[in-house]
C-alpha atoms as a PDB file:
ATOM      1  CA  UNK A   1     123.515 112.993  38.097  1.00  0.00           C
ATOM      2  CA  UNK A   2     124.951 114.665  35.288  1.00  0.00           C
ATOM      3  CA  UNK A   3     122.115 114.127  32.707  1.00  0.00           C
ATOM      4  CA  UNK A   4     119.382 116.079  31.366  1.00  0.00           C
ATOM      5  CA  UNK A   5     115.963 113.967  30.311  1.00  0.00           C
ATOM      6  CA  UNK A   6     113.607 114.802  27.696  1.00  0.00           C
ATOM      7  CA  UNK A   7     109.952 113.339  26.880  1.00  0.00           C
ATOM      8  CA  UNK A   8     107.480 113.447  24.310  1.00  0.00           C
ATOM      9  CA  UNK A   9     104.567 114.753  27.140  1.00  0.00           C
ATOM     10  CA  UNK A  10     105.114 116.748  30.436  1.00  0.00           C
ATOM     11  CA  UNK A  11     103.738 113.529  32.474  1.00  0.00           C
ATOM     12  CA  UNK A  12     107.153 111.853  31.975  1.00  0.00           C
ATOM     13  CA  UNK A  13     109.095 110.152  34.853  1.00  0.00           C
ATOM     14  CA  UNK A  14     112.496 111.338  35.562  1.00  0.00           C
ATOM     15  CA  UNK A  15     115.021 108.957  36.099  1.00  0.00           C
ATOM     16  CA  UNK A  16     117.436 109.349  38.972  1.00  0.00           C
ATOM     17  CA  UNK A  17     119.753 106.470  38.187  1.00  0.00           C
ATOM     18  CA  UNK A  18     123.223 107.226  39.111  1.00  0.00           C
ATOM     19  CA  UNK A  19     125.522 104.405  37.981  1.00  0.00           C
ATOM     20  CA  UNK A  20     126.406 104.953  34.429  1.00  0.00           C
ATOM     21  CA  UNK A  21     126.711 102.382  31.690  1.00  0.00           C
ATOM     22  CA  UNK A  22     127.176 102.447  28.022  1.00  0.00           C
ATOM     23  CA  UNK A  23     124.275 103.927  26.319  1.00  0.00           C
ATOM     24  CA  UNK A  24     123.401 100.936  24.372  1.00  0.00           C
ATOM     25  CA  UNK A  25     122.849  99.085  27.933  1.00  0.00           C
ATOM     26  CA  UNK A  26     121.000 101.818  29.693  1.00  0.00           C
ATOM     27  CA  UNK A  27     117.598 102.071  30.437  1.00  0.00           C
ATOM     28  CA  UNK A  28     117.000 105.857  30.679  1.00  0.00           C
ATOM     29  CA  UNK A  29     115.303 107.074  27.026  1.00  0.00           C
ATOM     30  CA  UNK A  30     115.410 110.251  25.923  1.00  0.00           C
ATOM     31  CA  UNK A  31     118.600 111.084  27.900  1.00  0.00           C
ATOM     32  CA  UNK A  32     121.407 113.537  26.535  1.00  0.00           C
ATOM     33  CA  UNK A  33     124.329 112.703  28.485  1.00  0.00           C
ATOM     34  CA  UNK A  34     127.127 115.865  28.804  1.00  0.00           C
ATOM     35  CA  UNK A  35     128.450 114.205  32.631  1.00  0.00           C
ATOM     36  CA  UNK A  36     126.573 111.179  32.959  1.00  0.00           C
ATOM     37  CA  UNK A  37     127.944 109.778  36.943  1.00  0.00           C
ATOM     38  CA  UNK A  38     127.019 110.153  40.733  1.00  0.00           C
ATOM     39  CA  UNK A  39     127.540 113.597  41.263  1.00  0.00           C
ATOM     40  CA  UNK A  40     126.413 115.449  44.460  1.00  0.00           C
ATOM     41  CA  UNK A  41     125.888 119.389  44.900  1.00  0.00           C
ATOM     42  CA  UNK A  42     128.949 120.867  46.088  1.00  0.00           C
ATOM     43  CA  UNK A  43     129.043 123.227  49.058  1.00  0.00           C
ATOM     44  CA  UNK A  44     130.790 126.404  49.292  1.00  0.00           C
ATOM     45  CA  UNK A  45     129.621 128.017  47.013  1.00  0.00           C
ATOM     46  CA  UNK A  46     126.521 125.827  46.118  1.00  0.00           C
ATOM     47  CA  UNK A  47     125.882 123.842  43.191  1.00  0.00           C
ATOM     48  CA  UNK A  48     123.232 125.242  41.088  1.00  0.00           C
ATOM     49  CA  UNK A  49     121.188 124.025  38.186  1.00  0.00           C
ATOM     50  CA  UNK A  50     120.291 127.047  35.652  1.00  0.00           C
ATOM     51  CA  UNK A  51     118.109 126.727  32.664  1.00  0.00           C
ATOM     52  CA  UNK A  52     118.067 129.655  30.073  1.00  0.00           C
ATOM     53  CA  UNK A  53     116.853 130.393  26.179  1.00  0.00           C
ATOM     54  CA  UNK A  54     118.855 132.926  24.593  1.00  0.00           C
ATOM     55  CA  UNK A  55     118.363 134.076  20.840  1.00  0.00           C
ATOM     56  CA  UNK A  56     115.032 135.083  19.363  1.00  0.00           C
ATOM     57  CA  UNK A  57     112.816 132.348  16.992  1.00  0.00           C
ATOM     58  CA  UNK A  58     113.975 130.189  14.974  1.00  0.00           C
ATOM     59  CA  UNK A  59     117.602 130.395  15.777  1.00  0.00           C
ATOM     60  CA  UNK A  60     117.096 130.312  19.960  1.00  0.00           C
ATOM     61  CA  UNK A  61     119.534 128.532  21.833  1.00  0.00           C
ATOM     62  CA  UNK A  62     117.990 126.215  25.427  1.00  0.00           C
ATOM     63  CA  UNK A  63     121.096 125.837  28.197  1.00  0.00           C
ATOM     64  CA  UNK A  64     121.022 123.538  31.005  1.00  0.00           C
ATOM     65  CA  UNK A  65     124.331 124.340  33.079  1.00  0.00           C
ATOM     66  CA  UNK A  66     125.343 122.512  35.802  1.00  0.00           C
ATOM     67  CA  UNK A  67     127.536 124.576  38.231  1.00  0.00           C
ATOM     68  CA  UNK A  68     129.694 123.754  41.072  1.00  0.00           C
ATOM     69  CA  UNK A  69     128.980 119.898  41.192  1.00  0.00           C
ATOM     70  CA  UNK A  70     131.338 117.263  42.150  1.00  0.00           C
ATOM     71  CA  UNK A  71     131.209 113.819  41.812  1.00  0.00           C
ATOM     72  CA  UNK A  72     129.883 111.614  44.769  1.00  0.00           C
ATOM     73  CA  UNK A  73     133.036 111.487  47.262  1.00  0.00           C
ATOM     74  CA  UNK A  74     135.232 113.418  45.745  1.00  0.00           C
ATOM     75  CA  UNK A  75     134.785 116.723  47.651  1.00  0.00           C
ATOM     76  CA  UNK A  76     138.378 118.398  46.160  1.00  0.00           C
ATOM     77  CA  UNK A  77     137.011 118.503  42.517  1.00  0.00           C
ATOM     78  CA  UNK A  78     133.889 120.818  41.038  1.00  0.00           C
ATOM     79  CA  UNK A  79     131.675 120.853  37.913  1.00  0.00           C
ATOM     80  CA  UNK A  80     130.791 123.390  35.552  1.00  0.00           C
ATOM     81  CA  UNK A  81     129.726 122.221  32.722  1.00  0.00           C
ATOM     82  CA  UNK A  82     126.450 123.021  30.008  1.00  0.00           C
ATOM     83  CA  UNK A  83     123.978 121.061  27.645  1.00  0.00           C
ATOM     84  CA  UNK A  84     123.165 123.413  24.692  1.00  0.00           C
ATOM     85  CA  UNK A  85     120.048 122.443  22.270  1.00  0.00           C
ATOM     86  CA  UNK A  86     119.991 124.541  19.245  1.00  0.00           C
ATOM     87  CA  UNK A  87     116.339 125.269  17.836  1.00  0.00           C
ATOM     88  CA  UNK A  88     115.323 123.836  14.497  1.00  0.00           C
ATOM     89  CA  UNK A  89     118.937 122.088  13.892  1.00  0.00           C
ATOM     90  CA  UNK A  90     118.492 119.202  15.940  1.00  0.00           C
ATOM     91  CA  UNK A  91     121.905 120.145  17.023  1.00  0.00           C
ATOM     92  CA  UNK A  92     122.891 119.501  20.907  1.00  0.00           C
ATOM     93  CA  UNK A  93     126.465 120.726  22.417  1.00  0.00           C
ATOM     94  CA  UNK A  94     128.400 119.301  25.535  1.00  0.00           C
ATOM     95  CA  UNK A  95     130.626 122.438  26.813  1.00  0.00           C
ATOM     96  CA  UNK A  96     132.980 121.866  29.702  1.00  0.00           C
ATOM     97  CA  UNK A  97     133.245 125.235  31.190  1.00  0.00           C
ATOM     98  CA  UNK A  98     135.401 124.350  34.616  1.00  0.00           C
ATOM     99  CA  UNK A  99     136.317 120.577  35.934  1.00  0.00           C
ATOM    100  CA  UNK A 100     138.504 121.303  38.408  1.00  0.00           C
ATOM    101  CA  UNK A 101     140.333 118.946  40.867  1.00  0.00           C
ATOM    102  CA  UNK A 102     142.506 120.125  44.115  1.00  0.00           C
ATOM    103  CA  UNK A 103     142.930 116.513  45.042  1.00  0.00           C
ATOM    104  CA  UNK A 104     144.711 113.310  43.124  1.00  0.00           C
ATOM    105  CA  UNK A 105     142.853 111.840  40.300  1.00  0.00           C
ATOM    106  CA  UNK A 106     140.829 112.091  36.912  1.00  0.00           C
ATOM    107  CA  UNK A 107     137.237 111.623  37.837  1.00  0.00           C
ATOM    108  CA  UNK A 108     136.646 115.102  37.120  1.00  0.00           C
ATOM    109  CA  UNK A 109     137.933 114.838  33.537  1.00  0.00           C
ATOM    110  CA  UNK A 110     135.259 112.060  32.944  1.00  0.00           C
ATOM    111  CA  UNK A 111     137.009 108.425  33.798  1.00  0.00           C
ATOM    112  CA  UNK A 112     134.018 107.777  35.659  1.00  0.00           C
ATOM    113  CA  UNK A 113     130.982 109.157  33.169  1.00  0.00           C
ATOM    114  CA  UNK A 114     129.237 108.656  29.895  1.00  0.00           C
ATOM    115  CA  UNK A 115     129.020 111.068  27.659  1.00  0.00           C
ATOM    116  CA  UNK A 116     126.478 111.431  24.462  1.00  0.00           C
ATOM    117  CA  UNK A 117     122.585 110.925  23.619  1.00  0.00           C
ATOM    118  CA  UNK A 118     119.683 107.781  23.833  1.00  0.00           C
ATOM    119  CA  UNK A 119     116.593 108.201  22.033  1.00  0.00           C
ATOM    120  CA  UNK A 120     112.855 108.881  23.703  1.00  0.00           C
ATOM    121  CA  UNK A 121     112.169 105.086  22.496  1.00  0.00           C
ATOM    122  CA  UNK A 122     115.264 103.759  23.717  1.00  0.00           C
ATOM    123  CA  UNK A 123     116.607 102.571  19.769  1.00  0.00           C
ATOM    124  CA  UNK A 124     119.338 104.943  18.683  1.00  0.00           C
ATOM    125  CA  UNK A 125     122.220 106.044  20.921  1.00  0.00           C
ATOM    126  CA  UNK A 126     125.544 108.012  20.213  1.00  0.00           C
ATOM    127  CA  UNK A 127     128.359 107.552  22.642  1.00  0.00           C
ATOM    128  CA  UNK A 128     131.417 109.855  22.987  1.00  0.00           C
ATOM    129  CA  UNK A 129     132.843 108.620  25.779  1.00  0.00           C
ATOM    130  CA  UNK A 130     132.353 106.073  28.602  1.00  0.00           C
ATOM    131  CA  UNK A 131     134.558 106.226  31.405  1.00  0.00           C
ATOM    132  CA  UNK A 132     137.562 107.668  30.009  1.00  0.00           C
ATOM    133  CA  UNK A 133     139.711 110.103  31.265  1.00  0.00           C
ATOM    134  CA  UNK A 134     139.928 113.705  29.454  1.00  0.00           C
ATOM    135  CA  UNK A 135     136.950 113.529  27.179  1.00  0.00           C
ATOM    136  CA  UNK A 136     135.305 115.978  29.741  1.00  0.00           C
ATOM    137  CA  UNK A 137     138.685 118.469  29.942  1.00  0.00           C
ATOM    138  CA  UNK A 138     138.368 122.188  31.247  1.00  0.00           C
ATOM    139  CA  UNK A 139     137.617 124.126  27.397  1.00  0.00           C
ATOM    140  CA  UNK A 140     136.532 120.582  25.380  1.00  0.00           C
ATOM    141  CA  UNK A 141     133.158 119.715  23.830  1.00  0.00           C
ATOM    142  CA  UNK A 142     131.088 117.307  21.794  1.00  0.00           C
ATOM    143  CA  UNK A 143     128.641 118.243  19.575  1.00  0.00           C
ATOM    144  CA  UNK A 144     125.836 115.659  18.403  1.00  0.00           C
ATOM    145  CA  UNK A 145     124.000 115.675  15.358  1.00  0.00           C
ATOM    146  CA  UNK A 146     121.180 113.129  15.586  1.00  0.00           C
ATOM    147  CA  UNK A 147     119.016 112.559  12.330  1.00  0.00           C
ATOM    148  CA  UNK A 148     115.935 114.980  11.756  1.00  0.00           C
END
């Protein structure tokens, strides 16, 4: 659902809430955001999740891309779009790669998801966007800097 999840031990519980709110008001911790809605996996060619490190230590780069999604009931638009985490920079990157639409409508542009980061505990959040149109544009991106 357009969020990636991240937890201190590998025993963590993955949320699969779909309804996005305003970061302050959720209850998913440790979430980073890039497409944060009800998506569904596309068919034709299938969505696909992809995780990948590129760049040798200390400078490696982790990408979770999301390919070919569309939101729930909108079967005209898709979703290509990656979370970047860059090692020892506490640095995190929203890319928009393709949000495409054949049909009528912004939902694919992000007037329907919440974009940015909530802490593991739940106390610190950073919001780019919550339902508005355009902040999640074919060739845009947010980049997050949270405190080390």
């Amino acid at each position: 659902n357009g969020f990636v999840q991240l937890f201190t031990s590998s025993t963590g519980t993955g949320s699969t809430s779909f309804s996005n709110v305003a970061l302050a008001s959720s209850t998913v911790n440790g979430m980073v955001a890039p497409f944060w809605d009800d998506l569904a996996y596309a068919t034709g060619p299938a969505a696909t999740l992809t995780v990948q490190t590129f760049g040798a230590a200390p400078n490696r780069r982790f990408v979770v891309q999301h390919a070919d999604y569309m939101p729930y009931s909108v079967s005209t638009a898709r979703l290509t779009f990656q979370t970047k985490f860059f090692e020892g920079s506490n640095v995190i990157e929203t890319h928009y790669c393709s949000m495409t639409n054949s049909g009528t409508g912004t939902r694919h542009t992000g007037d329907s998801a919440t974009i940015g980061l909530r802490s593991i505990d739940g106390t610190l959040t950073s919001q780019a966007a919550l339902n508005t149109a355009g902040s999640a544009a074919t060739g845009t991106a947010w980049r997050f800097t949270p405190g080390m």
